[in-house]
N, C-alpha and C. Protein backbone atom coordinates (compact mmCIF):
# COMPACT_ATOMS: atom_id res chain seq x y z
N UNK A 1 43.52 -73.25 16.55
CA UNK A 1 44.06 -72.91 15.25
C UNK A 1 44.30 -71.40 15.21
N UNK A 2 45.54 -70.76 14.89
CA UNK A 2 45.86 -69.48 14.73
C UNK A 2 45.76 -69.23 13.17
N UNK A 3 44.82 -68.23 12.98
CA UNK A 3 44.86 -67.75 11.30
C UNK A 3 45.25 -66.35 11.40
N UNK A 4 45.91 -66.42 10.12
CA UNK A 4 46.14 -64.59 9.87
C UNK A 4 45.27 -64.30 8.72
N UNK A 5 44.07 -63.68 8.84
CA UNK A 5 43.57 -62.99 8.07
C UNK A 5 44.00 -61.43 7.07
N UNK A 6 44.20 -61.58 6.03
CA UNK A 6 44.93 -60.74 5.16
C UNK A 6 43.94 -60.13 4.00
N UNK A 7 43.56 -58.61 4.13
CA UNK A 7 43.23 -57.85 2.97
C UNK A 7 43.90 -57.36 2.28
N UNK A 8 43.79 -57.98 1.20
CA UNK A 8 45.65 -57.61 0.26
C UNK A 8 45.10 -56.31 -0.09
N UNK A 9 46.19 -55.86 -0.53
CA UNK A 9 46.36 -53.88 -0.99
C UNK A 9 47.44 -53.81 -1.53
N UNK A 10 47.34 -53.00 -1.65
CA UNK A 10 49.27 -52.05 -2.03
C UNK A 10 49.43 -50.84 -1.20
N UNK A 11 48.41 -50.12 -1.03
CA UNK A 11 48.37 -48.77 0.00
C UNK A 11 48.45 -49.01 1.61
N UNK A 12 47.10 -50.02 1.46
CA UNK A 12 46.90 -50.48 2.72
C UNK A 12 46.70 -52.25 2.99
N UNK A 13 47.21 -52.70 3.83
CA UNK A 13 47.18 -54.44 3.65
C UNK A 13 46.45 -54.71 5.08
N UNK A 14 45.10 -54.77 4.79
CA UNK A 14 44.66 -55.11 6.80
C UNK A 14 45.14 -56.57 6.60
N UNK A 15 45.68 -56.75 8.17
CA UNK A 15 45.54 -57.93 8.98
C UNK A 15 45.15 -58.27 10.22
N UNK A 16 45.13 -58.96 10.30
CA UNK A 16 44.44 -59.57 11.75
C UNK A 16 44.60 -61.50 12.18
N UNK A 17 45.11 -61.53 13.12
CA UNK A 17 45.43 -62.82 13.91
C UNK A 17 44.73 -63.19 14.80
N UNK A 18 44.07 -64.77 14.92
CA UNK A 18 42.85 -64.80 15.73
C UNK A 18 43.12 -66.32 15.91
N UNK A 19 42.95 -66.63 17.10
CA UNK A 19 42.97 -68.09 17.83
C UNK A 19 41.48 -68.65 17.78
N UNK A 20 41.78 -69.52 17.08
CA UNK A 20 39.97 -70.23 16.92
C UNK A 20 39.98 -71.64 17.70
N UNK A 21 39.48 -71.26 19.15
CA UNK A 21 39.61 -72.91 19.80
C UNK A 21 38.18 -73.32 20.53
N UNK A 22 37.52 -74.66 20.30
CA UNK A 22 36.53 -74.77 20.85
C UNK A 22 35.21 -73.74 20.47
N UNK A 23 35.08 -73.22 19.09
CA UNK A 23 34.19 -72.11 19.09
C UNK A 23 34.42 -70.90 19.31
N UNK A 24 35.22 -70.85 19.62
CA UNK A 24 35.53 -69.36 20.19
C UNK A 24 36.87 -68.84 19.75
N UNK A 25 36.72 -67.66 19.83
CA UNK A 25 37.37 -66.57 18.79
C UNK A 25 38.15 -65.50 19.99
N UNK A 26 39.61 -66.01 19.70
CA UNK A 26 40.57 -64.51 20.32
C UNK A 26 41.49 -63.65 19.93
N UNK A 27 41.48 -62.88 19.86
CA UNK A 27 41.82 -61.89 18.91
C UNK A 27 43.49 -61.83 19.58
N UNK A 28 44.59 -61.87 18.73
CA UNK A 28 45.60 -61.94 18.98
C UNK A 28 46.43 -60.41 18.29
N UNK A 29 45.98 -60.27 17.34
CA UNK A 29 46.27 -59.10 17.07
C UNK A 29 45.58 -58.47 15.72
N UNK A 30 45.72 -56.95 15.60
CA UNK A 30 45.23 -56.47 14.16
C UNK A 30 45.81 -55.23 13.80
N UNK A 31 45.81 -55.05 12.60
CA UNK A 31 46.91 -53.58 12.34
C UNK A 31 46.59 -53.75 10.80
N UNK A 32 47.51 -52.73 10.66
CA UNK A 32 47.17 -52.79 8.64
C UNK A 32 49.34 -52.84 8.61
N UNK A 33 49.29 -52.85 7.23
CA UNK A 33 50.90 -52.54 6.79
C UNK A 33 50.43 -51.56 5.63
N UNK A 34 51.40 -50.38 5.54
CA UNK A 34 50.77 -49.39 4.62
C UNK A 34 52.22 -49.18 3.82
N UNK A 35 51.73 -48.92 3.12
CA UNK A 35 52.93 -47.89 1.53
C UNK A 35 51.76 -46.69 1.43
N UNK A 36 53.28 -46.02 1.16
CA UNK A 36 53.20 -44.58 0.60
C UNK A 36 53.30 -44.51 -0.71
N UNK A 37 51.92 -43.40 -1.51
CA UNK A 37 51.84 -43.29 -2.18
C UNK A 37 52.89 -42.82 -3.28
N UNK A 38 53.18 -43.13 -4.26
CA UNK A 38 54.38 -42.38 -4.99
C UNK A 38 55.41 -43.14 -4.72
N UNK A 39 55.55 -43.69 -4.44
CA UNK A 39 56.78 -44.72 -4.07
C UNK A 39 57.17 -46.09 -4.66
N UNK A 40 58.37 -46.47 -5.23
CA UNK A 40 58.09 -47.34 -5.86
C UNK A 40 57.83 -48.55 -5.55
N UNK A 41 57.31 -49.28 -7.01
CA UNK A 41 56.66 -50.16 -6.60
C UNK A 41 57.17 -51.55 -6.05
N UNK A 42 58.38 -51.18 -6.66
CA UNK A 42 59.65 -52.58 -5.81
C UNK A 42 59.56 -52.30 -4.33
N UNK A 43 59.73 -50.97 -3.96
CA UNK A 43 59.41 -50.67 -2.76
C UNK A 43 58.69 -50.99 -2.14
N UNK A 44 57.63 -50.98 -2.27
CA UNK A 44 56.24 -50.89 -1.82
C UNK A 44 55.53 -52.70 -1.47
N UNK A 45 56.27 -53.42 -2.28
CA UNK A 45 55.85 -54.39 -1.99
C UNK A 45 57.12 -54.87 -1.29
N UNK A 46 58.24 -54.32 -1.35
CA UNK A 46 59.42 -55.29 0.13
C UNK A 46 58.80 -54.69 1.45
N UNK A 47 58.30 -53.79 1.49
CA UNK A 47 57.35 -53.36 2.85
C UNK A 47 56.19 -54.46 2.79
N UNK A 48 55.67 -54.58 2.26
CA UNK A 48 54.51 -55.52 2.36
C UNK A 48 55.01 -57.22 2.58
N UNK A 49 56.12 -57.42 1.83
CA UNK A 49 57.37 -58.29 1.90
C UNK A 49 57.56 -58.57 3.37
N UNK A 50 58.08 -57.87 3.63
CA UNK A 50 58.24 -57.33 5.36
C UNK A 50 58.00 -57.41 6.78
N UNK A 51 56.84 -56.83 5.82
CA UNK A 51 55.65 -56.70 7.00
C UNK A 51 55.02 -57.83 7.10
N UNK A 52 54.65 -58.62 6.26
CA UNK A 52 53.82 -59.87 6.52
C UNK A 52 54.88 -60.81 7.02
N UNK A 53 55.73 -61.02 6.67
CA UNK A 53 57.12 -61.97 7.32
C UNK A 53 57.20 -61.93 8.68
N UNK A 54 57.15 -60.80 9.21
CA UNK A 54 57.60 -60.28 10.67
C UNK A 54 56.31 -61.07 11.16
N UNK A 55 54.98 -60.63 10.52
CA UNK A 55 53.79 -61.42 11.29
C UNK A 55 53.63 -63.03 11.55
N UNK A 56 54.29 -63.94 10.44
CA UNK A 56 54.06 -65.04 10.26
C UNK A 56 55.19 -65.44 11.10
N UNK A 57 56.12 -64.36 11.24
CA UNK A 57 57.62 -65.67 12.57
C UNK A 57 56.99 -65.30 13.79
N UNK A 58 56.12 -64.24 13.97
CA UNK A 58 55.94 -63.79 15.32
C UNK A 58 54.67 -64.63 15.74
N UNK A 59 53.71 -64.46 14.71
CA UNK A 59 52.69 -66.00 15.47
C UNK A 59 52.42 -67.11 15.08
N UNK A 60 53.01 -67.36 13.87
CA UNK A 60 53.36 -68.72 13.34
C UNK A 60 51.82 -69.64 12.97
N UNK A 61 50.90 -68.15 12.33
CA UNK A 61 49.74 -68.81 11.81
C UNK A 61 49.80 -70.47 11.26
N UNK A 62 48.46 -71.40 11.58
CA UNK A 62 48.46 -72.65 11.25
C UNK A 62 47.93 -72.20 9.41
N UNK A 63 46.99 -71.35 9.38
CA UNK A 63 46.32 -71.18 7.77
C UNK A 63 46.43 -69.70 7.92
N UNK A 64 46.57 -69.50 6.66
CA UNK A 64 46.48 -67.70 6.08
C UNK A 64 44.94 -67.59 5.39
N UNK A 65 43.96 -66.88 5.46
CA UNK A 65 43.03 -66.52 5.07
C UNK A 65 42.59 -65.14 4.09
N UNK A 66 42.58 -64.89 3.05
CA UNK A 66 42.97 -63.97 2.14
C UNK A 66 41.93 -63.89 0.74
N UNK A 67 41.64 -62.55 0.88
CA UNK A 67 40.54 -62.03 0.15
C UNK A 67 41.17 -62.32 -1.64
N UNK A 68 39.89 -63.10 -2.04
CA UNK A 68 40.35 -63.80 -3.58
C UNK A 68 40.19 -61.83 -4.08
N UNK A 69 40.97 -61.84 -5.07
CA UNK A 69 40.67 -60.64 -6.10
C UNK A 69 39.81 -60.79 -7.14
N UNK A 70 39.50 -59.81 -7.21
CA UNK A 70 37.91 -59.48 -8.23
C UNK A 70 38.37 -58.62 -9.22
N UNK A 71 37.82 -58.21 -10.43
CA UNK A 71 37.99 -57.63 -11.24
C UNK A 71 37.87 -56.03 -11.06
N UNK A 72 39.06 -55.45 -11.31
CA UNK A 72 39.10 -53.58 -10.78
C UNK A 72 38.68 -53.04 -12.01
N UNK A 73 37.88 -51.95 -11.84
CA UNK A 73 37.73 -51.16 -13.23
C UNK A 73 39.23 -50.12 -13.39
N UNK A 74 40.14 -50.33 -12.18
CA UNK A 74 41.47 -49.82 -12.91
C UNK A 74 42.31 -50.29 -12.73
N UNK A 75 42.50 -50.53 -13.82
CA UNK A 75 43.81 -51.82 -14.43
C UNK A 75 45.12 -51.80 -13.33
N UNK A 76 45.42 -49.95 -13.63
CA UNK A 76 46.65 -49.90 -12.90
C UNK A 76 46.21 -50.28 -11.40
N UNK A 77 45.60 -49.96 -10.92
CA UNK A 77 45.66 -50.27 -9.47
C UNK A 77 45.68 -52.06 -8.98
N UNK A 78 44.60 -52.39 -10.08
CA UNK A 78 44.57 -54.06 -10.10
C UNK A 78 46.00 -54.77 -10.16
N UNK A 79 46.99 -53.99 -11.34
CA UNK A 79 48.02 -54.53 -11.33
C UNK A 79 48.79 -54.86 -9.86
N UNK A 80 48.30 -53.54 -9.26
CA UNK A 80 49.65 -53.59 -8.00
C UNK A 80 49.26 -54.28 -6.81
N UNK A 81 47.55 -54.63 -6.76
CA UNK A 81 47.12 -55.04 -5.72
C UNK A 81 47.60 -56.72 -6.20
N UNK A 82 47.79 -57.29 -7.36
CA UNK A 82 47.75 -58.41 -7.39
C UNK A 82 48.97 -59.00 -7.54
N UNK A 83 50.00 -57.77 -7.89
CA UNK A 83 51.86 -57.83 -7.19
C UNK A 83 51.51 -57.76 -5.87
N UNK A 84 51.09 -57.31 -4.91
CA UNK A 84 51.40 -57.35 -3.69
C UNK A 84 50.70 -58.64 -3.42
N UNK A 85 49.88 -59.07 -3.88
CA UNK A 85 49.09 -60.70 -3.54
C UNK A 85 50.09 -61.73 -3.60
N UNK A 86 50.63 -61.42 -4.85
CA UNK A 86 51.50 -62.41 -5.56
C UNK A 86 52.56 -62.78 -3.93
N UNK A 87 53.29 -61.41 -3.65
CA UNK A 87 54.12 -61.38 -2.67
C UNK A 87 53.64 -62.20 -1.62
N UNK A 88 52.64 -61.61 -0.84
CA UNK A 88 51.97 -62.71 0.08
C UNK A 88 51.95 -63.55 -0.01
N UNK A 89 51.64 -64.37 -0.86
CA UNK A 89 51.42 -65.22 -1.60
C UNK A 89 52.95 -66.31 -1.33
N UNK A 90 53.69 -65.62 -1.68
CA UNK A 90 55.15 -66.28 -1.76
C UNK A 90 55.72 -66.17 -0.50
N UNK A 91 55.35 -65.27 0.62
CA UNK A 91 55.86 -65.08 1.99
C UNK A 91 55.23 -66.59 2.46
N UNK A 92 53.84 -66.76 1.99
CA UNK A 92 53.18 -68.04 2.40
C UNK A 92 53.92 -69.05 2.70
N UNK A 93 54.00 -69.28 1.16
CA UNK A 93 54.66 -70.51 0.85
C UNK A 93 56.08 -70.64 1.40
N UNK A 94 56.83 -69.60 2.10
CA UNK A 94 58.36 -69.75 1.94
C UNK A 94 58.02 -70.26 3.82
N UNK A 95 56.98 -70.01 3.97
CA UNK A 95 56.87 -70.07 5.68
C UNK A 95 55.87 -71.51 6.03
N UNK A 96 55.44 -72.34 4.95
CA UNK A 96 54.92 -73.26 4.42
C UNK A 96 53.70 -73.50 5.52
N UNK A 97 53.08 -72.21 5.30
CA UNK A 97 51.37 -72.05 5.12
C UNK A 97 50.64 -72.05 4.74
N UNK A 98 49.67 -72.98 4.63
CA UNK A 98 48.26 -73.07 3.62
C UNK A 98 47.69 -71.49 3.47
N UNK A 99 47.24 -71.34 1.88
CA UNK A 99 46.81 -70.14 1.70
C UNK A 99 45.12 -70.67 1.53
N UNK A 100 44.26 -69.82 2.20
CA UNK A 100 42.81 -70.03 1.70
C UNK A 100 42.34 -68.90 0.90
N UNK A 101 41.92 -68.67 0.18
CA UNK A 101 41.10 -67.96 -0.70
C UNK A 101 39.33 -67.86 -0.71
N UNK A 102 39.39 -66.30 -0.12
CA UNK A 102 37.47 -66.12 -0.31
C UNK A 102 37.34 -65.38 -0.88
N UNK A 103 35.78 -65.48 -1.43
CA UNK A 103 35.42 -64.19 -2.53
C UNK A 103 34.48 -63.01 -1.08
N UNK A 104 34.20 -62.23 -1.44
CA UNK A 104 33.57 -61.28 -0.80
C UNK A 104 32.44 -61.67 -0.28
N UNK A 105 32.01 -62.06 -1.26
CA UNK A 105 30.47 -62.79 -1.23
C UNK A 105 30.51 -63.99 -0.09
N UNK A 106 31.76 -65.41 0.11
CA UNK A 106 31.05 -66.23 0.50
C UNK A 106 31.87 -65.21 2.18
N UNK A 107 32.81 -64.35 2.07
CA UNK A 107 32.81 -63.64 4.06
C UNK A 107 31.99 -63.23 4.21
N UNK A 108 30.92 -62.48 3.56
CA UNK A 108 29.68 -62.07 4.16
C UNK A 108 28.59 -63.06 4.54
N UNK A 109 29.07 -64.13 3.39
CA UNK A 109 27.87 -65.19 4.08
C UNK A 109 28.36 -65.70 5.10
N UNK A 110 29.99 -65.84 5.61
CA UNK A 110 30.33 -66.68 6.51
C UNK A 110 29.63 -66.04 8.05
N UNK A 111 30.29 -64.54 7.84
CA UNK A 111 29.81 -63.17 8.72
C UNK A 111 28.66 -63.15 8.90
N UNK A 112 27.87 -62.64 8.44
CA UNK A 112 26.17 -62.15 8.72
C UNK A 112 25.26 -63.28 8.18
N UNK A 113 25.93 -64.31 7.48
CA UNK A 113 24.52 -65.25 7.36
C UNK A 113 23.92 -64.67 5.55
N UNK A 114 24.27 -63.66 5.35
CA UNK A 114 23.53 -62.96 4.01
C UNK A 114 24.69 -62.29 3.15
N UNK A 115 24.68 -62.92 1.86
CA UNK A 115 26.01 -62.74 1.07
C UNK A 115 25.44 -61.22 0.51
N UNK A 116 24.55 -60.75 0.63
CA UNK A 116 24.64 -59.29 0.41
C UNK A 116 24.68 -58.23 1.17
N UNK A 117 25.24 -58.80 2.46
CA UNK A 117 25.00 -57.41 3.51
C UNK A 117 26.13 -56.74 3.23
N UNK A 118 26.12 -55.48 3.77
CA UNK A 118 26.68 -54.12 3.93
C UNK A 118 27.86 -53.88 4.46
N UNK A 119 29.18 -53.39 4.50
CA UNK A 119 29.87 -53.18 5.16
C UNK A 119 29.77 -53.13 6.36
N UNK A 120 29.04 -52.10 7.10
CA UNK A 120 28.46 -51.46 8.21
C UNK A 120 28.04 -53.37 8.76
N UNK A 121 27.34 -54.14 8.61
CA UNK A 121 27.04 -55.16 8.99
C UNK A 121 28.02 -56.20 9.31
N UNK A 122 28.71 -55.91 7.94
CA UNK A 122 29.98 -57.32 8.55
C UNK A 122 30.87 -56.83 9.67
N UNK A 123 31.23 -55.16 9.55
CA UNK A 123 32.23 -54.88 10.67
C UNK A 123 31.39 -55.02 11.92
N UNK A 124 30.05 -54.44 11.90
CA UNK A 124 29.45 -54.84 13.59
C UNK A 124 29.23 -56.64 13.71
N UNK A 125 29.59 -57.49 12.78
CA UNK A 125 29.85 -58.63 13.24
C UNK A 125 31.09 -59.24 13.56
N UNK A 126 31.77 -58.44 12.75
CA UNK A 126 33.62 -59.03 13.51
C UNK A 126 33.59 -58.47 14.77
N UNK A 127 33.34 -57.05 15.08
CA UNK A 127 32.77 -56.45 16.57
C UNK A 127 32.31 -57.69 17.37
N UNK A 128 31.72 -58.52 17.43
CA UNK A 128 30.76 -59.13 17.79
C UNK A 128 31.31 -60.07 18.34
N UNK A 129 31.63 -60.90 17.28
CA UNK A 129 32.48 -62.05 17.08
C UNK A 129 33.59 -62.35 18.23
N UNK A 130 34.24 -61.02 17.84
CA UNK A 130 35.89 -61.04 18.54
C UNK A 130 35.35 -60.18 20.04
N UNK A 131 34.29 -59.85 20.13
CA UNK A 131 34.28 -59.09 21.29
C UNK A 131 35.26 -57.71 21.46
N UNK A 132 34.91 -57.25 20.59
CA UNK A 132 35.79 -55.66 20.54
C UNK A 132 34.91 -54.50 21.20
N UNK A 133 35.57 -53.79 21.81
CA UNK A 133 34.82 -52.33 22.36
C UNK A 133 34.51 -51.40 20.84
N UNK A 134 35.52 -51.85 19.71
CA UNK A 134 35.03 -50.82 18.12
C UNK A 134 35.47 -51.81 17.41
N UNK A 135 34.67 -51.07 16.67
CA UNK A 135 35.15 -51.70 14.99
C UNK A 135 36.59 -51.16 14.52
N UNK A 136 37.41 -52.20 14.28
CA UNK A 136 39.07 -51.50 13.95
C UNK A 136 39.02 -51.28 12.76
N UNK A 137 39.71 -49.97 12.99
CA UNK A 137 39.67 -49.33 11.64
C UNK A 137 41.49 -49.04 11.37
N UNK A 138 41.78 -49.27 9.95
CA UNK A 138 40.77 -48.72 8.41
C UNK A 138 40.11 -50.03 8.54
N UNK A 139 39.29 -49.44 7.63
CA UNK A 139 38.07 -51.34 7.72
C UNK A 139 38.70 -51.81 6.49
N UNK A 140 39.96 -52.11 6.22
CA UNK A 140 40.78 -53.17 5.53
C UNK A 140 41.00 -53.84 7.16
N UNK A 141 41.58 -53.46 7.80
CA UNK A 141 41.73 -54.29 9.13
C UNK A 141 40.20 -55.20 9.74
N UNK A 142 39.48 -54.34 9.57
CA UNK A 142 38.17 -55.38 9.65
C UNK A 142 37.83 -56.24 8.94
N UNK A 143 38.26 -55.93 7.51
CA UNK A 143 37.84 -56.95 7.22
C UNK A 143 38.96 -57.97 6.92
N UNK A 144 40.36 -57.60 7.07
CA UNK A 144 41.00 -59.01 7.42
C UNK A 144 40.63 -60.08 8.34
N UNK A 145 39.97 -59.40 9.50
CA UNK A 145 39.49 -59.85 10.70
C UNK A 145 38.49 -60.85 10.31
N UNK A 146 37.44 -60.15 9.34
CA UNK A 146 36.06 -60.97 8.78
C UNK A 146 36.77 -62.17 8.41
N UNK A 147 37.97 -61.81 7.08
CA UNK A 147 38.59 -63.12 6.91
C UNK A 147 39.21 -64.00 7.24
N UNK A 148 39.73 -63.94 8.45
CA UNK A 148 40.28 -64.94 10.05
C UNK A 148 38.97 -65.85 10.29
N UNK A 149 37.81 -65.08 10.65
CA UNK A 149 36.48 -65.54 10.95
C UNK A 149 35.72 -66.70 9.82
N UNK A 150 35.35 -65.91 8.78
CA UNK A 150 35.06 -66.51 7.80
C UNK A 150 36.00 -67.99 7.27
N UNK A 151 37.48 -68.14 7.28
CA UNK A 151 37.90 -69.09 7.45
C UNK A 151 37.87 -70.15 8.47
N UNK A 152 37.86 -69.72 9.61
CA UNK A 152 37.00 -70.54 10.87
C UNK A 152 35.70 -71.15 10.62
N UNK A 153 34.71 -70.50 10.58
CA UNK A 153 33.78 -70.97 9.85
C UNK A 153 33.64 -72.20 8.50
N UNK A 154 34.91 -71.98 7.69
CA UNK A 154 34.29 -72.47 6.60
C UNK A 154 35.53 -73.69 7.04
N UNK A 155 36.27 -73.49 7.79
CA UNK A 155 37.24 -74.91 7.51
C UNK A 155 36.64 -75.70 8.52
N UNK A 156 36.10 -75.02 9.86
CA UNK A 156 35.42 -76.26 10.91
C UNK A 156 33.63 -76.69 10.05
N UNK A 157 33.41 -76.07 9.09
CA UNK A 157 32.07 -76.53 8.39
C UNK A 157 33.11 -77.67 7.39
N UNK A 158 33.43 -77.63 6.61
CA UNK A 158 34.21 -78.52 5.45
C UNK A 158 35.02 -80.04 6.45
N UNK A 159 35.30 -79.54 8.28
CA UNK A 159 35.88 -80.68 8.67
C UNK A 159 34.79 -81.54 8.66
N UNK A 160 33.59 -80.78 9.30
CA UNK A 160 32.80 -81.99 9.92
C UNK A 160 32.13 -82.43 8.66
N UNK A 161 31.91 -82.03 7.14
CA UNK A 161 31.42 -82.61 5.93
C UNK A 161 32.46 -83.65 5.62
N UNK A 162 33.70 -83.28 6.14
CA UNK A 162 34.62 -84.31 5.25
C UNK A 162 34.85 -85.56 6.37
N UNK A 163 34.35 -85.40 7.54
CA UNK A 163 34.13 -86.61 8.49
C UNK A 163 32.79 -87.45 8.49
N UNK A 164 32.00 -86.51 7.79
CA UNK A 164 30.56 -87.28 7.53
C UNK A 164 31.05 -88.14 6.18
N UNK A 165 31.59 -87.89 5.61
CA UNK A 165 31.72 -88.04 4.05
C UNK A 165 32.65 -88.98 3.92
N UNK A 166 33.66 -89.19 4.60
CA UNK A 166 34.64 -89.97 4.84
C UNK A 166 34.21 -91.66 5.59
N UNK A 167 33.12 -91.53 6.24
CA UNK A 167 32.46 -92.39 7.53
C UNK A 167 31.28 -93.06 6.49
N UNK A 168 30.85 -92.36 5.09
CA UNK A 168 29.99 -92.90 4.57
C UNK A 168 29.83 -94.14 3.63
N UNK A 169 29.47 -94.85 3.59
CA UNK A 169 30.15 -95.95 2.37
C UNK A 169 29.57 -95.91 1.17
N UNK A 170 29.74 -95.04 0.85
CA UNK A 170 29.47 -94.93 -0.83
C UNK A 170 30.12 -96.03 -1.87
């Protein structure tokens, strides 16, 4: 299964592409897509427009994996991070890819086992994971990465519940 893991932004958008076969995790690629500050905002999201398009013809992710949004204490910024979601969002669908949605909380549990660990913890576990010489930075790229992972995790946990569950005669 190829996922593209996506930290939505407006400044900065990490991603990361990862082949999940048999347990194991290969890292196909990772980068961020960035806008410049001051720039408008129609702008700013046909780059993000763009940029995620070019990724989805070039590896033709099976699922997109993508950080749910949380409540910003600034409005304006919330606004634009959740126009540029929206966008993603619609690159998805036009390329007719399942979108998954995580909160912060359950990638860290997927990552470290403990829905309250630390930054510093989840990136030395995508390290880990993917077998990297560093942690890729900006750590929006890491943690798109977490969210490639964390969807691995949670869709091969949900197969084998929904094969137990399916097999049961309730």
């Amino acid at each position: 299964m190829v996922i593209l893991g996506i930290d939505p932004g407006i400044a900065i958008i990490g991603t990361g592409v990862v082949n999940y076969e048999a347990n194991k995790f290969k890292v196909l690629y990772y980068d961020a897509i960035t806008t410049k500050a001051h720039t408008p905002i129609e702008e700013r999201i046909h780059i993000v427009y763009e940029g995620i398009g070019q990724l989805m013809d070039t590896f033709k992710p099976d699922a997109i994996s993508m950080e749910e949004l949380y409540f910003n204490n600034n409005a304006k910024t919330a606004f634009a991070v959740g126009q540029a979601r929206g966008v993603l969002l619609l690159a998805a669908s036009q390329h007719h890819i399942p979108v998954f949605s995580y909160t912060p909380l359950q990638v860290k549990q997927a990552i470290t086992g403990y829905g309250r660990a630390d930054k510093n913890q989840v990136q030395q576990m995508v390290k880990s994971f993917l077998n990297l010489r560093a942690v890729p930075k900006p750590d929006d790229v890491a943690d798109a990465l977490a969210m490639a992972i964390c969807h691995a995790h949670s869709y091969k946990f949900n197969s084998i519940f929904e094969n137990i569950a399916g097999g049961a005669n309730l």
